[in-house]
N, C-alpha and C. Protein backbone atom coordinates (compact mmCIF):
# COMPACT_ATOMS: atom_id res chain seq x y z
N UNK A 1 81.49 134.97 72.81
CA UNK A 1 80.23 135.26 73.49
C UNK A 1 80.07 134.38 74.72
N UNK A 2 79.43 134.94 75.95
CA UNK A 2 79.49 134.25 77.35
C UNK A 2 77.91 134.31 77.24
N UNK A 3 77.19 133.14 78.20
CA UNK A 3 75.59 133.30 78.28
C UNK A 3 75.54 132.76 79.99
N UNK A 4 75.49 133.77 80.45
CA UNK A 4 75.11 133.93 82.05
C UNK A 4 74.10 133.70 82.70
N UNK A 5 74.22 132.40 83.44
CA UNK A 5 72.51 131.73 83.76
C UNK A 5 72.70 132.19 85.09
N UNK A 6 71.92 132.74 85.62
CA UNK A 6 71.22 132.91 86.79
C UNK A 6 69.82 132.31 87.34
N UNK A 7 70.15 131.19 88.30
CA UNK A 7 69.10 130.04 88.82
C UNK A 7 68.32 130.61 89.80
N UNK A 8 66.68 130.43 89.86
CA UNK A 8 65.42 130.81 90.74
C UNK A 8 64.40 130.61 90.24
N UNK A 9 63.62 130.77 90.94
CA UNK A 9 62.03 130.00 90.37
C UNK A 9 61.17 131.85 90.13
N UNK A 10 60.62 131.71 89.07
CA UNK A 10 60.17 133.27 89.03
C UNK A 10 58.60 133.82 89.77
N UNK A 11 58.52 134.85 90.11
CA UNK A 11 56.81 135.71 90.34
C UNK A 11 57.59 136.07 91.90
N UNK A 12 56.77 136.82 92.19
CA UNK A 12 56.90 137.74 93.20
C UNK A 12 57.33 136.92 94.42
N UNK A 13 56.33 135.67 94.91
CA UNK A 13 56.55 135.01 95.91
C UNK A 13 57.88 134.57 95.81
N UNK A 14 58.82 134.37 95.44
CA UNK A 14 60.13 133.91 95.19
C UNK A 14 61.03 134.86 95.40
N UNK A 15 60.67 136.11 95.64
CA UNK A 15 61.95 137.17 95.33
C UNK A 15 62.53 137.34 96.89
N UNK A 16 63.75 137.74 96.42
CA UNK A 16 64.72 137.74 97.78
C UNK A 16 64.54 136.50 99.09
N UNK A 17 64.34 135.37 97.87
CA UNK A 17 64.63 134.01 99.01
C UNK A 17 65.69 133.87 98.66
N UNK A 18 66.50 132.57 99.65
CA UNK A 18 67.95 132.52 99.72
C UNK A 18 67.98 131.31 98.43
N UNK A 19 66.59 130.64 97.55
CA UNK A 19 67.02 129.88 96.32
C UNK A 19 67.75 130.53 95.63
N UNK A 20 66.97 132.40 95.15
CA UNK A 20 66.92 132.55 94.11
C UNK A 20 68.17 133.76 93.80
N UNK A 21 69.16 133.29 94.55
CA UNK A 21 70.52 134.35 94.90
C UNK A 21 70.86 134.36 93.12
N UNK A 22 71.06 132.96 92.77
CA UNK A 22 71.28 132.88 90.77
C UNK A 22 70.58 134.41 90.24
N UNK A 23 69.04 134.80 90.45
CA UNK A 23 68.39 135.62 90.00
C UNK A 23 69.19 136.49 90.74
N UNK A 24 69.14 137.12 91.55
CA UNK A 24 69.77 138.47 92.08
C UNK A 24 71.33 138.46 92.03
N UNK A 25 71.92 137.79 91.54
CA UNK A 25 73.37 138.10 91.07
C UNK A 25 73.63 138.63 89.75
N UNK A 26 72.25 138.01 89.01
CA UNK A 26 72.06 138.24 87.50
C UNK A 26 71.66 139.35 86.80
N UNK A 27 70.68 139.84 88.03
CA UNK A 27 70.25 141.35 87.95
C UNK A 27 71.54 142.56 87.88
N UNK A 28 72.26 142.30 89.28
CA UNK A 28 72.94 143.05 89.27
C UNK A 28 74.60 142.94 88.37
N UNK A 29 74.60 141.88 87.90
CA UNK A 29 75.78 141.50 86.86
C UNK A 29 75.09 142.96 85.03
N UNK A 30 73.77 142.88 84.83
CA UNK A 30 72.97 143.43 84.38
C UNK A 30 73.04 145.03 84.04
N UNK A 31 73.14 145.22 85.53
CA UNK A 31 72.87 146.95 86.16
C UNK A 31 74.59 147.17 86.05
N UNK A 32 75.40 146.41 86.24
CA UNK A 32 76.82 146.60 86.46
C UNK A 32 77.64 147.11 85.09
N UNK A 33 77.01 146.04 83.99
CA UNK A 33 77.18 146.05 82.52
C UNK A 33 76.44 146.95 81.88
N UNK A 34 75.62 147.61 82.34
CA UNK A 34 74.38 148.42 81.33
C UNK A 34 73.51 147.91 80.36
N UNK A 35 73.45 146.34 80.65
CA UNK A 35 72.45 145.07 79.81
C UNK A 35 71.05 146.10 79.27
N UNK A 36 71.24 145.82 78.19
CA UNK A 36 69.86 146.13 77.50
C UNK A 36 68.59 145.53 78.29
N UNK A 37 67.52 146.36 77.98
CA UNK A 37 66.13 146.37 78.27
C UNK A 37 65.68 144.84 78.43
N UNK A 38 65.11 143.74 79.45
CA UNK A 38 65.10 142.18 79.43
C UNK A 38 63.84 141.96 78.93
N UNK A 39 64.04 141.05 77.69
CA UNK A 39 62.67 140.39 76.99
C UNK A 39 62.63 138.93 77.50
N UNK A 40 61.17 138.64 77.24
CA UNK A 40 61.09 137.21 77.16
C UNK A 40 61.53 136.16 76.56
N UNK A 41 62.22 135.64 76.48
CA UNK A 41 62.86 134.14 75.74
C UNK A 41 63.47 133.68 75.78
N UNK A 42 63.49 132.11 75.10
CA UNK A 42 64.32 130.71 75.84
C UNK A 42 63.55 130.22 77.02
N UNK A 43 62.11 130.42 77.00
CA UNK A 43 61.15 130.45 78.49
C UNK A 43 61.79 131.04 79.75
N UNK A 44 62.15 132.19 79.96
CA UNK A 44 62.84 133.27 80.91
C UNK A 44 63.00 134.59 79.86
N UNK A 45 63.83 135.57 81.43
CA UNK A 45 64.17 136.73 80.79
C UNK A 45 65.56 136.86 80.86
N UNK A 46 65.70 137.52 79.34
CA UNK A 46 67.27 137.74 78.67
C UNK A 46 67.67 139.01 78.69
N UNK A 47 68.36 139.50 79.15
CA UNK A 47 68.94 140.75 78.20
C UNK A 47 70.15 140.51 78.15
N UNK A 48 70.82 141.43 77.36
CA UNK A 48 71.91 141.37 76.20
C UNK A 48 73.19 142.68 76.90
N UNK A 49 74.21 142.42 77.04
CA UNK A 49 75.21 143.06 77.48
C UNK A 49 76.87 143.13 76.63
N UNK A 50 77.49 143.77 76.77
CA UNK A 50 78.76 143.44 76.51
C UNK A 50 79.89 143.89 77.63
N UNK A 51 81.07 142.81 78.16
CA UNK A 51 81.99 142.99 79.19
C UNK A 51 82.98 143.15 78.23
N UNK A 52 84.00 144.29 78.61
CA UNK A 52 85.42 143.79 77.90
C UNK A 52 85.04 143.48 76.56
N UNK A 53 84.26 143.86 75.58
CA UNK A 53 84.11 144.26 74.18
C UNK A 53 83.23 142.68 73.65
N UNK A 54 83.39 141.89 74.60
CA UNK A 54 82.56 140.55 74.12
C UNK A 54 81.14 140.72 74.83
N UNK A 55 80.36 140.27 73.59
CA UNK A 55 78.73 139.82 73.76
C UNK A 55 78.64 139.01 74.84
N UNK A 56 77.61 139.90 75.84
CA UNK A 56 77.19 138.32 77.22
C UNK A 56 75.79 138.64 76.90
N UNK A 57 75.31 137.40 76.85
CA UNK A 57 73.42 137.16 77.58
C UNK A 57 73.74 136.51 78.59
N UNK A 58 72.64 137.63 79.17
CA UNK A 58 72.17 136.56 81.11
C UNK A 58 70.89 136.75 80.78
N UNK A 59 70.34 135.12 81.39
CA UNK A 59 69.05 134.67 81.20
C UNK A 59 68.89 134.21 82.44
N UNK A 60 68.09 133.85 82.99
CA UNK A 60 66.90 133.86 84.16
C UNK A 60 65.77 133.14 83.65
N UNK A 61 66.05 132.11 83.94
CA UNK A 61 65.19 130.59 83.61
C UNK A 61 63.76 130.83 84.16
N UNK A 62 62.45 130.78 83.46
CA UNK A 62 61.09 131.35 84.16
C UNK A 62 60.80 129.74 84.23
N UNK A 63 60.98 128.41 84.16
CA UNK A 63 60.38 127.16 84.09
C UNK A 63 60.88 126.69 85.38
N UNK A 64 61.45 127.62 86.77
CA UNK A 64 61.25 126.81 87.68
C UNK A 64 62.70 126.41 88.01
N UNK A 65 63.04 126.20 89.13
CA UNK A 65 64.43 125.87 89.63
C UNK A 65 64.44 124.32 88.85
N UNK A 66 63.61 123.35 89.25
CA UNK A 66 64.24 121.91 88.55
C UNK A 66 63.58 121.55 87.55
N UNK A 67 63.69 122.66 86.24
CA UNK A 67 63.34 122.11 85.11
C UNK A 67 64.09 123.85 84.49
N UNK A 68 65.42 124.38 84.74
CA UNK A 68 65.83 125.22 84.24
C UNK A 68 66.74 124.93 83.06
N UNK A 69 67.11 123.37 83.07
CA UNK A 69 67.97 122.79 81.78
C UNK A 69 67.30 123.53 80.37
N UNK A 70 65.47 123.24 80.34
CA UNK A 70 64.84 123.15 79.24
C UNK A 70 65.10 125.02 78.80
N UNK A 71 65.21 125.87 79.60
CA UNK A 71 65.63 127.11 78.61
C UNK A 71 66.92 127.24 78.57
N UNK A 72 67.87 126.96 79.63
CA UNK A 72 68.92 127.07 78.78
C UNK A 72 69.28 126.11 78.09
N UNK A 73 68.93 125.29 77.49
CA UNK A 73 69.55 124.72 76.05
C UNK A 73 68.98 124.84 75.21
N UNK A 74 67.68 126.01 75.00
CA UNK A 74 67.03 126.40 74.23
C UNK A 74 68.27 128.07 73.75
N UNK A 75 68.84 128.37 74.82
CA UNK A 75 69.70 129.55 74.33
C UNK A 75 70.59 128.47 73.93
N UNK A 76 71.13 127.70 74.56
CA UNK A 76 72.26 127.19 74.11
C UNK A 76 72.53 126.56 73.33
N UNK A 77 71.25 126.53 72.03
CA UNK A 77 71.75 125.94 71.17
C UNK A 77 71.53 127.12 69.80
N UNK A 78 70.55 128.16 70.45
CA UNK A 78 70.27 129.07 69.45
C UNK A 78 71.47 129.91 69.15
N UNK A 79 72.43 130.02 70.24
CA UNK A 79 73.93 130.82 70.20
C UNK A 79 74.88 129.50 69.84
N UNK A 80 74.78 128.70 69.48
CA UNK A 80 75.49 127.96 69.38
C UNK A 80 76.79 128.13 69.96
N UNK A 81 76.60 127.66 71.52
CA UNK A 81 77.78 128.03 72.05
C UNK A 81 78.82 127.03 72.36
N UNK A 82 79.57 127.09 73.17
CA UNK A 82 80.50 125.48 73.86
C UNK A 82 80.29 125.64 75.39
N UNK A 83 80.56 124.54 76.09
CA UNK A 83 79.96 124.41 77.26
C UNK A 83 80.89 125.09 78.07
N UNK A 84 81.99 125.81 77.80
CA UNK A 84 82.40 126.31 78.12
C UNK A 84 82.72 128.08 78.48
N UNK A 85 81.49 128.10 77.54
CA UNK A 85 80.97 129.61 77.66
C UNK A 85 79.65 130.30 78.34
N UNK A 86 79.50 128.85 79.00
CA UNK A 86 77.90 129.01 80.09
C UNK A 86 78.81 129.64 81.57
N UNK A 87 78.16 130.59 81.95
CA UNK A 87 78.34 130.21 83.73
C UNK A 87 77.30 130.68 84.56
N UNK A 88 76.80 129.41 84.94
CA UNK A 88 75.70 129.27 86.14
C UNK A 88 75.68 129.59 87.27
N UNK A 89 74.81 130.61 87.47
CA UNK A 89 74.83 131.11 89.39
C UNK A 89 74.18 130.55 89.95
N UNK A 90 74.39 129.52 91.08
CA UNK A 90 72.87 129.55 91.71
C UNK A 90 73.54 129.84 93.55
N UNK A 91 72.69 128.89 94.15
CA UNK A 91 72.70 128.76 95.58
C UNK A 91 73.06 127.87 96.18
N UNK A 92 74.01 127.91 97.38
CA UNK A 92 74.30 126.50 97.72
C UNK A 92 74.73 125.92 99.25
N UNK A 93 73.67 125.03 99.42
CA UNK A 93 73.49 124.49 101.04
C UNK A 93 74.92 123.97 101.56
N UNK A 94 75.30 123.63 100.95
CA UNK A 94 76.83 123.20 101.78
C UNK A 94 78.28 123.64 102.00
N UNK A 95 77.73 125.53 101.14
CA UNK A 95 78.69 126.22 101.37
C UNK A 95 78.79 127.53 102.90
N UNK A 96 79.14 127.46 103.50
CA UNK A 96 78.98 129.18 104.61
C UNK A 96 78.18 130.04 103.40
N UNK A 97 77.25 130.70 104.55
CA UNK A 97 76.66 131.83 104.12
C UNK A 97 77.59 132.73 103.62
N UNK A 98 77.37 133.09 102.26
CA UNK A 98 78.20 134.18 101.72
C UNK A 98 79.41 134.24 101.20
N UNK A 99 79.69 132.90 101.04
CA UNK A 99 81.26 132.50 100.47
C UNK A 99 80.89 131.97 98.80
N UNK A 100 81.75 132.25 98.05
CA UNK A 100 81.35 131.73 97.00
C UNK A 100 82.45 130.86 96.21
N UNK A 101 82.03 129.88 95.57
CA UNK A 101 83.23 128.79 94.84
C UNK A 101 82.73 128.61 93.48
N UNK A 102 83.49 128.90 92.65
CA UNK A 102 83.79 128.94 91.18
C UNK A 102 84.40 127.73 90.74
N UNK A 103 83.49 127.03 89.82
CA UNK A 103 84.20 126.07 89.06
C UNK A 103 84.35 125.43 88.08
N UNK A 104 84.89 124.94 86.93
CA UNK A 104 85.19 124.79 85.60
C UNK A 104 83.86 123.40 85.26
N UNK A 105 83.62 122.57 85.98
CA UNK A 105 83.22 121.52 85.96
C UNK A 105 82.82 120.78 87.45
N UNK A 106 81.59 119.27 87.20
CA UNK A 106 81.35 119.01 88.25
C UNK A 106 79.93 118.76 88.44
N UNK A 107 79.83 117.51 89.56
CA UNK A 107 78.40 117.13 89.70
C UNK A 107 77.87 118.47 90.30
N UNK A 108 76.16 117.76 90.31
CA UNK A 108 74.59 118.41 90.66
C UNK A 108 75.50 119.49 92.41
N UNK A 109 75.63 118.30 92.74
CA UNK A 109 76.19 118.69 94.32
C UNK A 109 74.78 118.84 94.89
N UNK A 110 73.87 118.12 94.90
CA UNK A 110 72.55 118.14 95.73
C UNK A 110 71.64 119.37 94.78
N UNK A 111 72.16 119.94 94.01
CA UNK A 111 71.48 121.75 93.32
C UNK A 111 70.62 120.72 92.47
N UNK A 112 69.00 120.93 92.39
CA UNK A 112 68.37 120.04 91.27
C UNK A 112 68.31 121.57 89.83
N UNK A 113 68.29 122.61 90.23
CA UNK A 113 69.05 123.43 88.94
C UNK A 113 69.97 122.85 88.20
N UNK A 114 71.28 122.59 88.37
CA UNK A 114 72.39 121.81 88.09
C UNK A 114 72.03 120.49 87.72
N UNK A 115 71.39 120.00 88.58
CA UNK A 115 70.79 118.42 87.84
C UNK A 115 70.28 118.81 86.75
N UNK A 116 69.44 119.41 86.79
CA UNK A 116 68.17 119.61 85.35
C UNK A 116 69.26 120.43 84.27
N UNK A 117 70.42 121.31 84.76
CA UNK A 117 71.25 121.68 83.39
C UNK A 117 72.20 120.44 82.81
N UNK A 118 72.63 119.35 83.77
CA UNK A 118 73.65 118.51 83.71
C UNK A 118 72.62 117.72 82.49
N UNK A 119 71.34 117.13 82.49
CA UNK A 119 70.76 116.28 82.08
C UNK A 119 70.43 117.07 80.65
N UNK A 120 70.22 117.84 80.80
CA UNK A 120 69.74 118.06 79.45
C UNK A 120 70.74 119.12 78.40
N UNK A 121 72.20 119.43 79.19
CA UNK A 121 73.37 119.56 78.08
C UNK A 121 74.23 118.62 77.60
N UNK A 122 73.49 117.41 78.61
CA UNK A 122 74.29 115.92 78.71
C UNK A 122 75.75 115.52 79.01
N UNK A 123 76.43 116.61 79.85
CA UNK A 123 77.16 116.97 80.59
C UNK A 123 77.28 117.97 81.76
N UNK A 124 78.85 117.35 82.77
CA UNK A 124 78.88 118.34 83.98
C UNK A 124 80.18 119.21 83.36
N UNK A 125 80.36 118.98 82.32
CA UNK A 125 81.46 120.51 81.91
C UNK A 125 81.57 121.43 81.36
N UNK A 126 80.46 122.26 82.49
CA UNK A 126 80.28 123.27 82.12
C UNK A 126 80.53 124.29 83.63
N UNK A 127 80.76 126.21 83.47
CA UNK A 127 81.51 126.38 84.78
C UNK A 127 80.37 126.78 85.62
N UNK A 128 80.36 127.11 86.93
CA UNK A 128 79.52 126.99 87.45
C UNK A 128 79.44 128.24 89.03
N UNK A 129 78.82 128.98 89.11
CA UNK A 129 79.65 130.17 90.71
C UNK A 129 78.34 129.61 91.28
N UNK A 130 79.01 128.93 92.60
CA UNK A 130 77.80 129.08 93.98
C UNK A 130 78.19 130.24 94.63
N UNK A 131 77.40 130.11 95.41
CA UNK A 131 77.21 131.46 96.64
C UNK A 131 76.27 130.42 97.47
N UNK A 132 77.16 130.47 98.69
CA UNK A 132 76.65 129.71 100.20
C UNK A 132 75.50 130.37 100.82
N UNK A 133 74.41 129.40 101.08
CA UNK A 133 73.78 129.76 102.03
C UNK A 133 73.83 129.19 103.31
N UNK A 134 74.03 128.26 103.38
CA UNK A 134 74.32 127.85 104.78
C UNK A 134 73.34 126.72 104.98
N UNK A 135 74.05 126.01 105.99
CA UNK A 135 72.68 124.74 106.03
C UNK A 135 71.58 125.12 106.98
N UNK A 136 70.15 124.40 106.82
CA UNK A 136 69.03 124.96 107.32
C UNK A 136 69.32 125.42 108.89
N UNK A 137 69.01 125.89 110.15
CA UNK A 137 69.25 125.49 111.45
C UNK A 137 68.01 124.70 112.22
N UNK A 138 68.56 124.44 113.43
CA UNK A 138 67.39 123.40 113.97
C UNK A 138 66.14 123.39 113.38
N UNK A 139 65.07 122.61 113.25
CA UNK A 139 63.67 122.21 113.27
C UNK A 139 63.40 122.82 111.94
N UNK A 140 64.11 122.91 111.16
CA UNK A 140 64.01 123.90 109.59
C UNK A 140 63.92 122.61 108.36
N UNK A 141 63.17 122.42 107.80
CA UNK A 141 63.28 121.63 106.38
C UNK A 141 64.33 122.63 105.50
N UNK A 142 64.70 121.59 104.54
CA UNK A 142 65.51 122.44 103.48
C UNK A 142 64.83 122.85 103.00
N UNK A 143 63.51 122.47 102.08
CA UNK A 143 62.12 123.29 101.58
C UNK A 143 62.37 124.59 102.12
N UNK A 144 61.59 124.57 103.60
CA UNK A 144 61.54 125.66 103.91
C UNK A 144 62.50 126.96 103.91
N UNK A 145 63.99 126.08 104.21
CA UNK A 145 64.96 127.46 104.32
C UNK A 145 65.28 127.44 103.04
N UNK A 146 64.87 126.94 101.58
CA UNK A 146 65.84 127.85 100.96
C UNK A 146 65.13 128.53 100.52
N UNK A 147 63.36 128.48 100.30
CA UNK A 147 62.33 128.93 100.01
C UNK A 147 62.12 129.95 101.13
N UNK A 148 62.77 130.17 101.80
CA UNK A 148 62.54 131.18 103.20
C UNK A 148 63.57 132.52 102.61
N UNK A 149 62.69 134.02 103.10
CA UNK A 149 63.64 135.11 102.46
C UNK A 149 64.41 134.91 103.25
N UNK A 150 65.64 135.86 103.35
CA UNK A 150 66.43 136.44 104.18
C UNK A 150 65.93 136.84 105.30
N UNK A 151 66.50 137.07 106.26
CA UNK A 151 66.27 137.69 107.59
C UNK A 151 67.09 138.75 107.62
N UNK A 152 66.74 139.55 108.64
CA UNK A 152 67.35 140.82 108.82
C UNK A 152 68.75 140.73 108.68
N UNK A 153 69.12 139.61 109.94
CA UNK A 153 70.53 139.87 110.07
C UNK A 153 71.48 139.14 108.93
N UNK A 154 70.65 138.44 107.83
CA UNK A 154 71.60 138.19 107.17
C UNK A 154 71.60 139.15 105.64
N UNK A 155 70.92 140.23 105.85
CA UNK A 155 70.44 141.15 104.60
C UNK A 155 72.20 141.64 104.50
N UNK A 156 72.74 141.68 105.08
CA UNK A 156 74.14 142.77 105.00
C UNK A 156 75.03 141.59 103.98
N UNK A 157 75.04 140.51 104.76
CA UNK A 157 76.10 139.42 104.27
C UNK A 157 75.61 138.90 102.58
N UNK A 158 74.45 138.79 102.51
CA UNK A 158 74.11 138.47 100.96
C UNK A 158 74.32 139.66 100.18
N UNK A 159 73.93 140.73 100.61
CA UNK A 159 74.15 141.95 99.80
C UNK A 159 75.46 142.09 99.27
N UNK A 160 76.51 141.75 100.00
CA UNK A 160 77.49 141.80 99.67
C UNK A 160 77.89 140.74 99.09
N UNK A 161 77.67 139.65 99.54
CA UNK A 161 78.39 138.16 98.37
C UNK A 161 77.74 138.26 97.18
N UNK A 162 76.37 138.79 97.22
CA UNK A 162 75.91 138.25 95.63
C UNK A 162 76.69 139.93 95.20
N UNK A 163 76.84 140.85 95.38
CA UNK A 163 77.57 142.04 94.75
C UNK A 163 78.80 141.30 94.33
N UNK A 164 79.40 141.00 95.26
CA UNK A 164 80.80 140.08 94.75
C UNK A 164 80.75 139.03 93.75
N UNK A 165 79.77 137.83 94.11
CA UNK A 165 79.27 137.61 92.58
C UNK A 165 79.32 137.95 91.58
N UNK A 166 78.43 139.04 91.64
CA UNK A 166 78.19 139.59 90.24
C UNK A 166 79.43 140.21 89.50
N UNK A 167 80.71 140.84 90.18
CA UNK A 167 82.32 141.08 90.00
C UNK A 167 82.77 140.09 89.60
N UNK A 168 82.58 138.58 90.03
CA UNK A 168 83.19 137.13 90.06
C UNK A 168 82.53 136.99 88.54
N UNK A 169 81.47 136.90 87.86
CA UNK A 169 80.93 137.02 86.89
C UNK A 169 81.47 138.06 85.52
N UNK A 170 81.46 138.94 85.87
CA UNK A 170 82.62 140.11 84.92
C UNK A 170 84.09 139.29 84.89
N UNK A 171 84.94 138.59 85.80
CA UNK A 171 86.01 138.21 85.59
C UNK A 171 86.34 137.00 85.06
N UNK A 172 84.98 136.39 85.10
CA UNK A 172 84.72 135.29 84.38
C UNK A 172 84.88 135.34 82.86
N UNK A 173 84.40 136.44 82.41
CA UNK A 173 84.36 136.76 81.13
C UNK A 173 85.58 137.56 80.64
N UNK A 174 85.90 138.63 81.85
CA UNK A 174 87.52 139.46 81.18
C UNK A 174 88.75 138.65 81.43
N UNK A 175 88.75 137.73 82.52
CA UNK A 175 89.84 136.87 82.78
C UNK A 175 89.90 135.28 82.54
N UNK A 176 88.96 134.68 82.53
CA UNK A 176 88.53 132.97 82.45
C UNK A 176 88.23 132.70 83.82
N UNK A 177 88.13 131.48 83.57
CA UNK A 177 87.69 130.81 84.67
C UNK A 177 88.91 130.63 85.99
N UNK A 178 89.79 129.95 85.43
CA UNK A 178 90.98 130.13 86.70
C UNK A 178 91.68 131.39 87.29
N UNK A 179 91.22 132.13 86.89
CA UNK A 179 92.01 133.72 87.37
C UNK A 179 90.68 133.76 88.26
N UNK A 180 89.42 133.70 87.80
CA UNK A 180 88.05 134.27 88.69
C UNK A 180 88.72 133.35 90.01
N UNK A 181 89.06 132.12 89.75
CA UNK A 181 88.55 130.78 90.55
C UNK A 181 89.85 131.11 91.81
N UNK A 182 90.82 131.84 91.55
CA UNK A 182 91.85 132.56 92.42
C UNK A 182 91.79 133.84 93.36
N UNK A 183 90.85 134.46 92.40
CA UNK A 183 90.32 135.57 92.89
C UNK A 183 89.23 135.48 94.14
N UNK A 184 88.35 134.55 93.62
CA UNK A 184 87.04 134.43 94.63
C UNK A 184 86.35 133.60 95.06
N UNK A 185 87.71 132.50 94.92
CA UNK A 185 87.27 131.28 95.94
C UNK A 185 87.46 131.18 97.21
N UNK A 186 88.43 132.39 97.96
CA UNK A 186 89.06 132.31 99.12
C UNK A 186 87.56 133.04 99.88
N UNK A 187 88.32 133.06 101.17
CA UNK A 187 87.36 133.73 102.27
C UNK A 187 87.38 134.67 102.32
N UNK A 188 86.03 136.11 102.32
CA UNK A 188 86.26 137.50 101.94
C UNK A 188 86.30 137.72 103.52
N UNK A 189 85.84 137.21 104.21
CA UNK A 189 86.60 138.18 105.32
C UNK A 189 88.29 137.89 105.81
N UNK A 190 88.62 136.66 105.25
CA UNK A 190 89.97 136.78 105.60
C UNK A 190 90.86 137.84 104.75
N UNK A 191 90.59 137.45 102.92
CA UNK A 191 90.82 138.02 102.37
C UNK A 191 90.77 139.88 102.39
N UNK A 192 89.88 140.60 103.42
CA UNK A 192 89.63 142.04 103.58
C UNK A 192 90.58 142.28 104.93
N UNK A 193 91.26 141.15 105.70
CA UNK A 193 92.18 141.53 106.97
C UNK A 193 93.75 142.06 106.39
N UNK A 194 94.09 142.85 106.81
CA UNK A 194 95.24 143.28 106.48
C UNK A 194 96.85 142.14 106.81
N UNK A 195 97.41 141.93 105.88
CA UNK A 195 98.63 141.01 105.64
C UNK A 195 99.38 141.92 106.81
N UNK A 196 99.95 140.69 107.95
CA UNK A 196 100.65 141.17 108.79
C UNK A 196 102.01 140.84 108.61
N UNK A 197 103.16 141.63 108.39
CA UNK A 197 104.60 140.77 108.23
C UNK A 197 105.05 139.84 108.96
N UNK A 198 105.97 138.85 108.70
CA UNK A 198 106.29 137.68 109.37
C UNK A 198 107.40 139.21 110.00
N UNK A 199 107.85 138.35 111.20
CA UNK A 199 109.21 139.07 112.18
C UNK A 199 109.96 137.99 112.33
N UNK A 200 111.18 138.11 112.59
CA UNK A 200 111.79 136.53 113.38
C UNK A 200 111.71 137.05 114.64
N UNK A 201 111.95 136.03 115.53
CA UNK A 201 111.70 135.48 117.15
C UNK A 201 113.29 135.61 117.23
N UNK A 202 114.33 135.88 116.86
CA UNK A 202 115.66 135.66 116.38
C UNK A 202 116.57 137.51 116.91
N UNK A 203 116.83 138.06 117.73
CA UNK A 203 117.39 139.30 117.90
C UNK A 203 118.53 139.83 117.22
N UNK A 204 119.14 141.13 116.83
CA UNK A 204 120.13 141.12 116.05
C UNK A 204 121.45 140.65 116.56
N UNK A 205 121.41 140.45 118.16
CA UNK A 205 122.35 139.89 118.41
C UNK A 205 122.76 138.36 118.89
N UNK A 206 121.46 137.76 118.28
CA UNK A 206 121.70 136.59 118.25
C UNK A 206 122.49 135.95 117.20
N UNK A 207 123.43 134.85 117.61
CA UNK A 207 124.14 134.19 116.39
C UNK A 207 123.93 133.67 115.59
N UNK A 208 122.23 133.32 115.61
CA UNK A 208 121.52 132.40 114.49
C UNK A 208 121.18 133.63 113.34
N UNK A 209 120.76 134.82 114.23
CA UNK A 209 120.85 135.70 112.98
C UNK A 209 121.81 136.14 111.98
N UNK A 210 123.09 135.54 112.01
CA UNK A 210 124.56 136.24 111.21
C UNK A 210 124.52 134.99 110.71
N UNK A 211 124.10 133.84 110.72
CA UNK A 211 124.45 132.77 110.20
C UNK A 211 125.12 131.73 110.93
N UNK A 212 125.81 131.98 112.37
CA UNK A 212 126.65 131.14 113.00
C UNK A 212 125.48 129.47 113.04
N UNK A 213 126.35 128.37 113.13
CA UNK A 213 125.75 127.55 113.35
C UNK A 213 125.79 127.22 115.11
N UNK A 214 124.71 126.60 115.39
CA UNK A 214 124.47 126.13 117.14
C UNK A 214 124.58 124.39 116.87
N UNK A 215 124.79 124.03 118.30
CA UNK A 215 124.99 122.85 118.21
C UNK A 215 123.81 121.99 118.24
């Protein structure tokens, strides 16, 4: 069994800010799986799925980005799971917009989500998918930008990383952690350019091409 945390602070004013990407990866990890109907509990909302024939809950912490430890270790102890069967989505300032990094273990990294799960599972080993937002730009508090929605022009680029996400999340569970962490740690736009063949600089009638040696 996998239990899929998705990090954001809940109620309307919060939706489609760049905190609460954890929540909208979680949704659609949800809609992807055909997750049962989401109830209240563990203080958030749960519903219940299965990937690849194993039981997942994704929960959606309602106590607030820095006090999200206190429901999930309220699931996490009712599933009696290992810390190795959590994986946490959230958001993250020091990655490019829209890139995402998967990882087995590891500090807060500035995320007070991650602080508040680190403190109260009483460990950092547990795995963890960011998705970049980017750092604030000029005259911007961090408050403000991560608590700030999206803007137009970046509606295309999240749409698509947290979709990818939510894929990075399924492979988490059908493949582990290091196959995801191969898959979708690289750069998706490099990764979507087409592999160009190497050529040699070398002609067929050059002698380096037959093997001759030069001096």
């Amino acid at each position: 069994m996998k239990l899929i945390v998705g990090l954001g602070n809940p109620g309307r004013k919060y939706e489609q800010t760049r905190h609460n990407v954890g929540f909208i990866v979680a949704e659609k990890v949800a809609v992807l799986t055909r997750a049962g109907t989401p109830k209240i509990k563990f203080e958030g909302e749960l519903a219940e799925s299965s990937i690849g024939g194993e039981k997942v809950v994704i929960l959606c912490p309602h106590t607030y980005m820095n006090a999200s430890g206190q429901s999930v270790r309220k699931a996490f102890d009712f599933y009696k799971l290992d810390l190795s069967d959590i994986l946490v989505v959230c958001d993250d300032l020091n990655l490019d917009s829209g890139r995402l990094r998967i990882r087995p273990s590891g500090s807060a990294g500035g995320q007070n989500g991650i602080k508040d799960l680190i403190r109260h599972l009483g460990s950092e080993s547990f795995p963890r998918l960011r998705v970049g937002i980017g750092r604030p730009p000029a005259g911007w508090t961090v408050t403000d930008y991560v608590l700030g929605k999206f803007s137009k022009s970046e509606r295309d680029t999240f749409d698509a990383a947290t979709t990818r996400a939510a894929h990075a999340v399924i492979s988490f569970v059908t493949d582990g952690v290091d196959r995801t962490m191969s898959q979708f740690n690289g750069d998706p736009a490099a990764d979507s350019k087409p592999k160009q063949k190497k050529t040699s600089d070398r002609s067929p009638s050059d002698p380096r091409s037959v093997g001759q040696q030069q001096p």
